[in-house]
N, C-alpha and C. Protein backbone atom coordinates (compact mmCIF):
# COMPACT_ATOMS: atom_id res chain seq x y z
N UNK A 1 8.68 3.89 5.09
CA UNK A 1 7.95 2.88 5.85
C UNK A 1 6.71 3.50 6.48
N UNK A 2 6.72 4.78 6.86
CA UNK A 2 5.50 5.57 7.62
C UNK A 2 4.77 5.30 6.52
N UNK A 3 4.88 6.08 5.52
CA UNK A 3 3.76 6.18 4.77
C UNK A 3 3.44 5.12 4.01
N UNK A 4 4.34 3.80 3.93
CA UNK A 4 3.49 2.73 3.16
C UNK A 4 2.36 2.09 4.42
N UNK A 5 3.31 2.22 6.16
CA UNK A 5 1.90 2.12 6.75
C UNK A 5 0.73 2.67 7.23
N UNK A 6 0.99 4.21 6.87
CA UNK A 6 -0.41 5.22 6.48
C UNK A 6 -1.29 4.59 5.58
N UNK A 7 -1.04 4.64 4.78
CA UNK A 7 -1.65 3.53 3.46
C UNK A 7 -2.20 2.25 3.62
N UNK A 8 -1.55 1.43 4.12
CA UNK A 8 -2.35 0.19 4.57
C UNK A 8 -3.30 0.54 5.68
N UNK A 9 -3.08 1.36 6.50
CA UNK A 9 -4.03 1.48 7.74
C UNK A 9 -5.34 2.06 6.70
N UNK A 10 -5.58 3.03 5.88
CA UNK A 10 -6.05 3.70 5.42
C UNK A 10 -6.91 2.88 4.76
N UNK A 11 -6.45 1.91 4.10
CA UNK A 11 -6.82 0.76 3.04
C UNK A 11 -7.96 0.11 3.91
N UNK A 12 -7.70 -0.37 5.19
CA UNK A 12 -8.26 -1.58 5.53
C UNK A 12 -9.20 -0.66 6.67
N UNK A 13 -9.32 1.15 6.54
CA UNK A 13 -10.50 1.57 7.38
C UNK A 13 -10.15 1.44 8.88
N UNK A 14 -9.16 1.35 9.06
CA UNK A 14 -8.27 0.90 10.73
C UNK A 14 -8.24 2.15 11.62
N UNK A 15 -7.91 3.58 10.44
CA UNK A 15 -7.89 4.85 10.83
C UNK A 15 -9.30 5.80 11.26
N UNK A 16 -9.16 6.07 12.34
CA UNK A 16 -10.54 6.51 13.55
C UNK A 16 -10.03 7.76 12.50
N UNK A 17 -11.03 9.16 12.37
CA UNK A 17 -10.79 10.29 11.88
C UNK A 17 -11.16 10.97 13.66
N UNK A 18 -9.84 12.11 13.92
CA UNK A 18 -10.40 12.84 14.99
C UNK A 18 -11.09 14.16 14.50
N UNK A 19 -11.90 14.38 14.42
CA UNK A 19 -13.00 15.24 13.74
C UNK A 19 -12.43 16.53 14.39
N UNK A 20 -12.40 17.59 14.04
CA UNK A 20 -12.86 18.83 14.98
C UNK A 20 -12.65 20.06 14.20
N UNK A 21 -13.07 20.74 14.73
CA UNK A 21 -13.76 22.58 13.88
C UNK A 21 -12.19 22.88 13.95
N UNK A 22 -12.17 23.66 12.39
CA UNK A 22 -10.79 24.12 11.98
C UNK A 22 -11.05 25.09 11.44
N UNK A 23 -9.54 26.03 11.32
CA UNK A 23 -9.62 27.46 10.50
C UNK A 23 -8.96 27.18 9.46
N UNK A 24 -9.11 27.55 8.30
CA UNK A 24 -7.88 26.99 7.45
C UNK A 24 -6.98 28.26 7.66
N UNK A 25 -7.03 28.82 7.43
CA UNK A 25 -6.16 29.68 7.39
C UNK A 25 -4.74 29.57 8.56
N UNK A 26 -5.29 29.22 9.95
CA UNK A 26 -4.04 28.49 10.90
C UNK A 26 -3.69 27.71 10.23
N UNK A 27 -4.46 26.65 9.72
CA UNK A 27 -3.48 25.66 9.02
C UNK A 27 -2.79 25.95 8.15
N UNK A 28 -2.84 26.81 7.07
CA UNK A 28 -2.19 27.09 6.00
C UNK A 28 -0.44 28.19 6.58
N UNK A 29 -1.26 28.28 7.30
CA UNK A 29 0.00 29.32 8.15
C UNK A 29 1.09 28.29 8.72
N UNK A 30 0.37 27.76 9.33
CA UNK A 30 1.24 26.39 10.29
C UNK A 30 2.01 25.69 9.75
N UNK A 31 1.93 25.22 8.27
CA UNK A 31 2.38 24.15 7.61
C UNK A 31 2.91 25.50 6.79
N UNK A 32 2.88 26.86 6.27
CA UNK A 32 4.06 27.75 5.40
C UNK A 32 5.08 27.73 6.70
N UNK A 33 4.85 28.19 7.75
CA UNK A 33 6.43 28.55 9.00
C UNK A 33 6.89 27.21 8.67
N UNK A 34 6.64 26.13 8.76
CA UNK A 34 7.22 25.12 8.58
C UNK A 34 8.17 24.74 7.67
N UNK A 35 7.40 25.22 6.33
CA UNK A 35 8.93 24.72 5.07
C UNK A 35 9.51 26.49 4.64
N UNK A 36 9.13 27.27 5.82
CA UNK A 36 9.20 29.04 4.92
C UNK A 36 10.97 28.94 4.69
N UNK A 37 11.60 28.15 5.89
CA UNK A 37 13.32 28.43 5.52
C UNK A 37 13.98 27.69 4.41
N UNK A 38 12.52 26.84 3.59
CA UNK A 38 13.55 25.73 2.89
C UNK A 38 12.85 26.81 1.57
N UNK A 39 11.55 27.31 1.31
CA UNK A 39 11.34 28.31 0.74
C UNK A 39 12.37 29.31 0.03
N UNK A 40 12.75 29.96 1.39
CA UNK A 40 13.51 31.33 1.59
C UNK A 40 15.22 30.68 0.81
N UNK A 41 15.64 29.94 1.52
CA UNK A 41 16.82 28.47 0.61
C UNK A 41 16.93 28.82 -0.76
N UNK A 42 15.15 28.57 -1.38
CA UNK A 42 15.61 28.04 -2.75
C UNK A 42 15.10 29.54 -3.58
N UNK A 43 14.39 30.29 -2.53
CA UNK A 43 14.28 31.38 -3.39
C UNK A 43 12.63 31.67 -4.17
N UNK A 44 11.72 30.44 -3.44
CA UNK A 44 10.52 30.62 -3.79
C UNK A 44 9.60 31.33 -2.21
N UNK A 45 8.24 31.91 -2.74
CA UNK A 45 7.88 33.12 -2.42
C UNK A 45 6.37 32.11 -2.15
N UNK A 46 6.10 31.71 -0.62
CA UNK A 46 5.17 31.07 -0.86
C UNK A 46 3.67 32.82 -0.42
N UNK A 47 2.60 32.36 -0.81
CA UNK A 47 1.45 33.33 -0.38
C UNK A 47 0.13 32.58 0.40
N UNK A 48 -0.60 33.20 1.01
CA UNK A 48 -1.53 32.82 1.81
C UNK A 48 -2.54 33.32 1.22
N UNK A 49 -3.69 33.00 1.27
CA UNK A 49 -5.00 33.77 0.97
C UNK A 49 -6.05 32.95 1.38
N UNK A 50 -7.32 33.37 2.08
CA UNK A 50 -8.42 32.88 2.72
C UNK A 50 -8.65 32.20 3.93
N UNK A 51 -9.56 31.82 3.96
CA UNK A 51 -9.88 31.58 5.78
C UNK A 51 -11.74 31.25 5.67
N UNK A 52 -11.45 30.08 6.23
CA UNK A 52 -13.03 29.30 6.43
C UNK A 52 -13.04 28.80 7.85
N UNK A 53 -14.46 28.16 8.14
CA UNK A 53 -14.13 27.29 9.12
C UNK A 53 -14.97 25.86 8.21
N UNK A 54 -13.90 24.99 9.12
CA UNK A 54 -14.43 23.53 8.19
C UNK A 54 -14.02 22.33 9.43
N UNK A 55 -14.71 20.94 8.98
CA UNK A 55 -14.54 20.26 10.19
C UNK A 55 -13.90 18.84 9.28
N UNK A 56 -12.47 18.70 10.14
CA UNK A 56 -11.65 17.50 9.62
C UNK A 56 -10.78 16.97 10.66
N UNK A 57 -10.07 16.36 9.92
CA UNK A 57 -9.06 15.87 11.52
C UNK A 57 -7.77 16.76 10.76
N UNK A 58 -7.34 17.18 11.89
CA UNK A 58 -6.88 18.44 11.46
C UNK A 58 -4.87 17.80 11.44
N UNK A 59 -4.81 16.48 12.30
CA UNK A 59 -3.15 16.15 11.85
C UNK A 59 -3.16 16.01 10.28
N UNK A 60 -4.37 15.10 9.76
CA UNK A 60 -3.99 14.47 8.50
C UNK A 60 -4.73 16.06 7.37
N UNK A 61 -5.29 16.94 7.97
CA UNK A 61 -5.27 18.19 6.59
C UNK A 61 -3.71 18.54 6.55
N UNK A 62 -3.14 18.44 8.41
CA UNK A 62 -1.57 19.03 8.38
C UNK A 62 -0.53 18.02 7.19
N UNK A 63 -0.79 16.98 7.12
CA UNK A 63 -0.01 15.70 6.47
C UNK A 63 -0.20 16.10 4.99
N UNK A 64 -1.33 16.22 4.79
CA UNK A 64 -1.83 16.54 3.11
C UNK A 64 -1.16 17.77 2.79
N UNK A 65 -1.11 19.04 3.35
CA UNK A 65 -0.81 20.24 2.99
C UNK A 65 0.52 20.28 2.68
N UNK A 66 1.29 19.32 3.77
CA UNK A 66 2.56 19.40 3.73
C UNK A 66 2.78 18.35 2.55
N UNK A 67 2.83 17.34 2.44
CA UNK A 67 3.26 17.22 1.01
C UNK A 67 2.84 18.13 -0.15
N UNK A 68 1.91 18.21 0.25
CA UNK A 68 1.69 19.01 -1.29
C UNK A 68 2.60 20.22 -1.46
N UNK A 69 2.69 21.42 -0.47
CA UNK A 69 3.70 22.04 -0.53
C UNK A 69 4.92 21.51 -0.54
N UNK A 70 5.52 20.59 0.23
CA UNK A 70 7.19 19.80 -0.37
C UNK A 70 6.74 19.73 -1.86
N UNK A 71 5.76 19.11 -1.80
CA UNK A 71 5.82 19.10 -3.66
C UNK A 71 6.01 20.34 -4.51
N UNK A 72 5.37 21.50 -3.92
CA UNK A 72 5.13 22.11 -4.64
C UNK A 72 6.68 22.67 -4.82
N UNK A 73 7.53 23.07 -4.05
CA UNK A 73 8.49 23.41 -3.55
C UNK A 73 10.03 22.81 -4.30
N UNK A 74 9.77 21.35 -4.14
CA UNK A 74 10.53 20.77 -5.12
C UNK A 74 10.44 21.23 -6.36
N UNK A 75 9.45 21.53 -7.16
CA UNK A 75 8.47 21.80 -8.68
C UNK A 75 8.99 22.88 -8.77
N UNK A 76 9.53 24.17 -7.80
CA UNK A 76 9.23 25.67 -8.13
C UNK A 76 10.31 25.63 -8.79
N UNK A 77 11.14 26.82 -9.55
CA UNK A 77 12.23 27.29 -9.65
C UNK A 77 12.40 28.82 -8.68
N UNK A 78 14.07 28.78 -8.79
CA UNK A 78 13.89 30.00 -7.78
C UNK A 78 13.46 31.55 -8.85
N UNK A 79 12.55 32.17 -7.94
CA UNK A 79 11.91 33.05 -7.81
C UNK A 79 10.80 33.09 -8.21
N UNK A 80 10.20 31.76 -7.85
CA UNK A 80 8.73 31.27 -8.66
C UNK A 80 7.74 31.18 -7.18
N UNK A 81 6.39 31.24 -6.99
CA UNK A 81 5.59 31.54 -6.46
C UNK A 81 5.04 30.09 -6.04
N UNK A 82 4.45 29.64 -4.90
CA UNK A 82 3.64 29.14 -4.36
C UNK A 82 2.44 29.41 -3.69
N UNK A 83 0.89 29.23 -4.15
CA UNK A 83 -0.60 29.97 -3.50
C UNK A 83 -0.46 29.01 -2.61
N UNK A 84 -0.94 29.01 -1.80
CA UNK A 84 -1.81 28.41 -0.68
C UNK A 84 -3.48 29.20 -0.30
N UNK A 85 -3.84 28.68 -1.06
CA UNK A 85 -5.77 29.26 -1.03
C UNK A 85 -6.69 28.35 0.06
N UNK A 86 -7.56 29.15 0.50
CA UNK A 86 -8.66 28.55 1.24
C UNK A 86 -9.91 29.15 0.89
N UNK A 87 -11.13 28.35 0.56
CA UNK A 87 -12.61 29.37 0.15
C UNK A 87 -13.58 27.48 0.29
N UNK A 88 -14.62 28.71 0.14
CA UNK A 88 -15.93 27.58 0.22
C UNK A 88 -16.56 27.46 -1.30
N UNK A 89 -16.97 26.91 -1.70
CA UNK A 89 -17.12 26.57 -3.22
C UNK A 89 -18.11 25.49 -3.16
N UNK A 90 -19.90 25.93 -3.34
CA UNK A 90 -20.45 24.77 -3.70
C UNK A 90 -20.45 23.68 -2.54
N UNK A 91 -20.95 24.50 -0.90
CA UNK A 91 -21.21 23.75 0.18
C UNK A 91 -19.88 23.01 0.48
N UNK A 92 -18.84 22.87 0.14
CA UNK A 92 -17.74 22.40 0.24
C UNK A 92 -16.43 23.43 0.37
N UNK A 93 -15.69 23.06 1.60
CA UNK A 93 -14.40 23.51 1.68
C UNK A 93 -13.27 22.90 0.81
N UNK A 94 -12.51 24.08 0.00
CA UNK A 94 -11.47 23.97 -0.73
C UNK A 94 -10.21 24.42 -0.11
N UNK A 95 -9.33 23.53 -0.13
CA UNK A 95 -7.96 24.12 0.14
C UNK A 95 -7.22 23.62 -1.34
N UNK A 96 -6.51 24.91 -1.96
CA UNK A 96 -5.51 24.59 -2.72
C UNK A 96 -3.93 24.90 -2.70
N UNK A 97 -3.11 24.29 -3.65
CA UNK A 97 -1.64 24.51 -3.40
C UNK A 97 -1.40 24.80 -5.15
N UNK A 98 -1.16 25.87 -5.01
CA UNK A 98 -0.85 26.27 -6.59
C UNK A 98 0.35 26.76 -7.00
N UNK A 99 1.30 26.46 -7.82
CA UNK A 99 3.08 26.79 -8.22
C UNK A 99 2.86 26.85 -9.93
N UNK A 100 4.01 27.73 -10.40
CA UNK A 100 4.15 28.04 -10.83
C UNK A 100 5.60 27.39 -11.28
N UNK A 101 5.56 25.81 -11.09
CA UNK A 101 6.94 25.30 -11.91
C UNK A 101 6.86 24.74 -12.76
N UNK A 102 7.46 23.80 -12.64
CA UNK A 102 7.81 22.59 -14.55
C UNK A 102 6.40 22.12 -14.42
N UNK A 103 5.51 21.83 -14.14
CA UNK A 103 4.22 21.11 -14.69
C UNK A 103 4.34 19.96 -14.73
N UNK A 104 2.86 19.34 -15.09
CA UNK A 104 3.34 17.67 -15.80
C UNK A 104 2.50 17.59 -16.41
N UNK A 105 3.07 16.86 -17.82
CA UNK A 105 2.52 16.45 -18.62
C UNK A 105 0.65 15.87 -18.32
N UNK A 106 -0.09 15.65 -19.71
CA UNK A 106 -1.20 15.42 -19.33
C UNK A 106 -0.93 13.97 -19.46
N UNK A 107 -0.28 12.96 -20.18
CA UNK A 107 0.00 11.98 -20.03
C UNK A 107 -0.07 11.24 -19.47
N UNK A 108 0.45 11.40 -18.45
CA UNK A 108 0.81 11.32 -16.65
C UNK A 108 -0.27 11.41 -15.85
N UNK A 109 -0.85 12.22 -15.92
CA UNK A 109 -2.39 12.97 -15.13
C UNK A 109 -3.16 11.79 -14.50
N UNK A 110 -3.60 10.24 -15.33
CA UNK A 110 -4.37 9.79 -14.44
C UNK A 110 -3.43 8.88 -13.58
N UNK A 111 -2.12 8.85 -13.54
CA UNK A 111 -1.57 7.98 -12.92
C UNK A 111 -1.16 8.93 -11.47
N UNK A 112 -1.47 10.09 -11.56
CA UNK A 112 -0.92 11.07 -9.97
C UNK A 112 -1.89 10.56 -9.08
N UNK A 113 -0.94 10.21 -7.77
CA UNK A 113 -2.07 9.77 -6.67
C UNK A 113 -1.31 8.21 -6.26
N UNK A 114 -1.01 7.41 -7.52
CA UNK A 114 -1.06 6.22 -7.58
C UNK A 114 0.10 5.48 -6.87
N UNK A 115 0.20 5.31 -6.27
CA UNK A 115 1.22 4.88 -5.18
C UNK A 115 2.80 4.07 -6.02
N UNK A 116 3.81 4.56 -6.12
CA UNK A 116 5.35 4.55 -6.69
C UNK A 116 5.38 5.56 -7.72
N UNK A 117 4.24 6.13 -8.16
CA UNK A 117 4.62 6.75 -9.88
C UNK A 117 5.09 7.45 -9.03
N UNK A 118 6.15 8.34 -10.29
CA UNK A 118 6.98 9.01 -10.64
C UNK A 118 6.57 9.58 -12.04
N UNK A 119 6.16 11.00 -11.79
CA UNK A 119 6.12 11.14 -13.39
C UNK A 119 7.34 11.09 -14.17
N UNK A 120 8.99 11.17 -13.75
CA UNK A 120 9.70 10.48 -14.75
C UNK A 120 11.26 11.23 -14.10
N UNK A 121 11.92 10.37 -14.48
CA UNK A 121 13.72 10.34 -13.99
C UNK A 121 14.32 12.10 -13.89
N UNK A 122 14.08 12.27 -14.89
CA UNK A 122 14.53 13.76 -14.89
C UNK A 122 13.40 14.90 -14.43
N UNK A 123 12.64 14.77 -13.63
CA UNK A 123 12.43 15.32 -12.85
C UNK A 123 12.24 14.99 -11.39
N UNK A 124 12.83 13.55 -10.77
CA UNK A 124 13.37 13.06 -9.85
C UNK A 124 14.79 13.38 -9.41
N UNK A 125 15.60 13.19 -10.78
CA UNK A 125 17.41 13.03 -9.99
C UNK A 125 17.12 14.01 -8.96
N UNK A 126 18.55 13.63 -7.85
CA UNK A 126 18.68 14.12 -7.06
C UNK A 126 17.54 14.53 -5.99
N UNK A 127 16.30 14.58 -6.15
CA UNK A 127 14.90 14.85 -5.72
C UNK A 127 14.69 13.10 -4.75
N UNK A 128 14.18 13.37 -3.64
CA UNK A 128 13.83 12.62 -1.99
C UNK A 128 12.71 12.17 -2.89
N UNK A 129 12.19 10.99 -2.12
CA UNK A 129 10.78 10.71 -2.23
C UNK A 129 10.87 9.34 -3.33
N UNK A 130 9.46 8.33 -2.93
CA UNK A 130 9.55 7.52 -2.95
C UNK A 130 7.69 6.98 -4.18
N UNK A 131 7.37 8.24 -4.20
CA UNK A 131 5.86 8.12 -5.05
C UNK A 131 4.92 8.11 -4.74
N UNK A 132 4.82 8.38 -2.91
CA UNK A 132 3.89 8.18 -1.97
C UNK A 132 3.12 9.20 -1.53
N UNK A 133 3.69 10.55 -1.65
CA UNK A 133 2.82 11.77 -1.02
C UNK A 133 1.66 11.49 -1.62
N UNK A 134 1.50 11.88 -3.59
CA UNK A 134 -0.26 12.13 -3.58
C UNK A 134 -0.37 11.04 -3.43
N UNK A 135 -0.40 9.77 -3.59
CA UNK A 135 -1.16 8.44 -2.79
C UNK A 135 -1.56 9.42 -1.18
N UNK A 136 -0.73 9.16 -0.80
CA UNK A 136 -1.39 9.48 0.62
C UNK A 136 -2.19 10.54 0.45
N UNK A 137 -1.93 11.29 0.01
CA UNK A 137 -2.73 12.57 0.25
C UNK A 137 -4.44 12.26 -0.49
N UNK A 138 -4.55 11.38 -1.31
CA UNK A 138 -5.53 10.93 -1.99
C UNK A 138 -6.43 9.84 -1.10
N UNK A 139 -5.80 9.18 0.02
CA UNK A 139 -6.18 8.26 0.77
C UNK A 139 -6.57 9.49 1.78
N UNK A 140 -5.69 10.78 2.23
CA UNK A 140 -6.91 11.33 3.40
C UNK A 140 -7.86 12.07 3.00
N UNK A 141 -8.01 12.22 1.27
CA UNK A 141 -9.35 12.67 1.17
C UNK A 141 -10.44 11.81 0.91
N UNK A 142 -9.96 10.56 0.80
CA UNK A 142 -10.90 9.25 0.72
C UNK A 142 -11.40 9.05 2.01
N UNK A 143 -10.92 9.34 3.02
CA UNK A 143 -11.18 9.32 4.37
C UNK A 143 -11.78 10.25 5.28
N UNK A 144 -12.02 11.30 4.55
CA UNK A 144 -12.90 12.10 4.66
C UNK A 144 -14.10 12.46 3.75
N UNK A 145 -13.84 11.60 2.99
CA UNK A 145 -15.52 11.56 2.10
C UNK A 145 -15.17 12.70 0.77
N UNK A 146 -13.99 13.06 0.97
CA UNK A 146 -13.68 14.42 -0.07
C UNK A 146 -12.76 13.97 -1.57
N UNK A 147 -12.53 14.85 -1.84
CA UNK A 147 -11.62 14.40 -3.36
C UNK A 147 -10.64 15.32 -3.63
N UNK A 148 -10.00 15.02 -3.87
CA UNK A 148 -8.79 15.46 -4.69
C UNK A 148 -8.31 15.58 -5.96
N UNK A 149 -8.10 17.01 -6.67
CA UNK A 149 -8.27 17.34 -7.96
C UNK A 149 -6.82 18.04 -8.66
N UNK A 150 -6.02 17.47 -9.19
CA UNK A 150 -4.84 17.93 -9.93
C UNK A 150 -5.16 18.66 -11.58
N UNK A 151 -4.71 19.77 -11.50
CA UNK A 151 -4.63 19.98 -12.85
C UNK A 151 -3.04 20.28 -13.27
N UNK A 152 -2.50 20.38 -14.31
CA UNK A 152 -1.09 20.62 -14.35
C UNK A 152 -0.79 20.92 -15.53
N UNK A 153 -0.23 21.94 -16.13
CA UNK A 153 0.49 21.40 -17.55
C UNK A 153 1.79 22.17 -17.76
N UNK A 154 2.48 21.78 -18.41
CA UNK A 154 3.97 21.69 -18.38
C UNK A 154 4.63 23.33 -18.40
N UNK A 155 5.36 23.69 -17.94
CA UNK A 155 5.77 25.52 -17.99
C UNK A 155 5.15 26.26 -17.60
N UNK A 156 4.13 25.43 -17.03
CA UNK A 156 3.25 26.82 -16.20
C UNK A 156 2.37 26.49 -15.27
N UNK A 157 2.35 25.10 -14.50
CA UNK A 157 2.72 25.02 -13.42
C UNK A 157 1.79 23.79 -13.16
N UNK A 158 0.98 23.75 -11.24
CA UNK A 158 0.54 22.62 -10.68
C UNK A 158 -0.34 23.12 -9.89
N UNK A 159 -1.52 23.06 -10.12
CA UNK A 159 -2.71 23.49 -8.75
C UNK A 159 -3.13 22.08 -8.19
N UNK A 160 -3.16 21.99 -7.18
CA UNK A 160 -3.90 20.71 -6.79
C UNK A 160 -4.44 21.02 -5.77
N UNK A 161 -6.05 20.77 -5.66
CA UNK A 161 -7.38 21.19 -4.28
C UNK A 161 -7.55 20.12 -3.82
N UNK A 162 -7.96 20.27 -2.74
CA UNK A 162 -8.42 19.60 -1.54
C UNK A 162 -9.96 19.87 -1.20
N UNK A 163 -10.61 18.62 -1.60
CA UNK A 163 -12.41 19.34 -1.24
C UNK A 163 -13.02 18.53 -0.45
N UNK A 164 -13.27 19.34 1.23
CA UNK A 164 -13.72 18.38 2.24
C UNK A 164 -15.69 19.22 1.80
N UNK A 165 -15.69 17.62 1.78
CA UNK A 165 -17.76 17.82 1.94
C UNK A 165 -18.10 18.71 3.54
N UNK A 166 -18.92 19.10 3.34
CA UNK A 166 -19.75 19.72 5.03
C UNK A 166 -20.21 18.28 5.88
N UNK A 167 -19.99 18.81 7.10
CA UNK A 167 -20.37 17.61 7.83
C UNK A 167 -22.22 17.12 7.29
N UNK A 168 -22.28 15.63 7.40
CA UNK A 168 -23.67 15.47 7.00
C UNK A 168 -23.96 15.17 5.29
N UNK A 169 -23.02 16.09 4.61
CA UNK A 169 -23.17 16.12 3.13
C UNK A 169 -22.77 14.66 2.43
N UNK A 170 -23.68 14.62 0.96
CA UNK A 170 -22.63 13.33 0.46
C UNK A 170 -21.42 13.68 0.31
N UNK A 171 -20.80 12.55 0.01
CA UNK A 171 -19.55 12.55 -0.59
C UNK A 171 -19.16 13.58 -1.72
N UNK A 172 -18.27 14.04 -1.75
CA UNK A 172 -18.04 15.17 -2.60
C UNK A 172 -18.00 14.07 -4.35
N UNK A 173 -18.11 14.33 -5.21
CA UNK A 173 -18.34 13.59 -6.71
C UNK A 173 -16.83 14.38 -7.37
């Protein structure tokens, strides 16, 4: 229910952005202590790397990161790796979440984001969730003027970035 009404708020522009100067690197830290025991659980090895400063509203980078890592997390197998990257690239801040699990098909590819998909049963059973993270997570980079970029392919894993424009800049393309 939260996140179908994240989504509608998002939809209809209802959501104020609280702007303010961020490190990524706290963030990336903040949101690993967070899932590190469900990590440590299954036996995946998340990593940190980089550090910018960038200006966003810093609950909803926390909201984005964290699904994407639950995602990523769900995806890993045990003793498989999770990046968490931060760098500047082309006047624009990048945050990525990169694993090293089952992949997904390219098939699938333009439907991620899209609010219920599921890329498919057997890699759901038993697996939480309802089809909503990258929707959402695609709505707070719409809301920040930024974009969101999945690449994936099957056995070898899932990067997905996060690219906030500089304050002032267009929209990221």
């Amino acid at each position: 229910i939260d996140g179908m009404l994240f989504l509608a708020q998002a939809d209809q522009a209802r959501m104020a952005l609280q702007m303010s100067a961020m490190k990524a690197a706290r963030e990336l830290l903040a949101v690993t202590e967070f899932y590190q025991a469900l990590a440590d659980e299954q036996g995946v090895t998340i990593s940190l790397s980089g550090d910018v400063d960038f200006i966003a509203d810093p609950m909803l980078v926390r909201r984005a990161l964290s699904n994407l890592l639950s995602n990523a997390l769900r995806h890993t197998p045990r003793g498989g790796l999770v990046q968490l990257q931060a760098g500047r690239i082309e006047g624009a801040t990048e945050l990525s979440v990169r694993d090293n699990g089952s992949g997904i098909a390219a098939e699938h590819h333009a439907k991620l984001g899209d609010r219920f998909f599921r890329v498919d049963e057997s890699r759901s059973i038993g697996q939480p969730g309802y089809g909503l993270g990258l929707a959402i997570v695609r709505s707070i980079m719409l809301l920040h003027s930024g974009k969101l970029r999945i690449e994936s392919e099957p056995g070898t894993g899932t990067v997905v970035v996060l690219r906030f424009p500089d304050p002032g800049a267009p929209p990221v393309a």
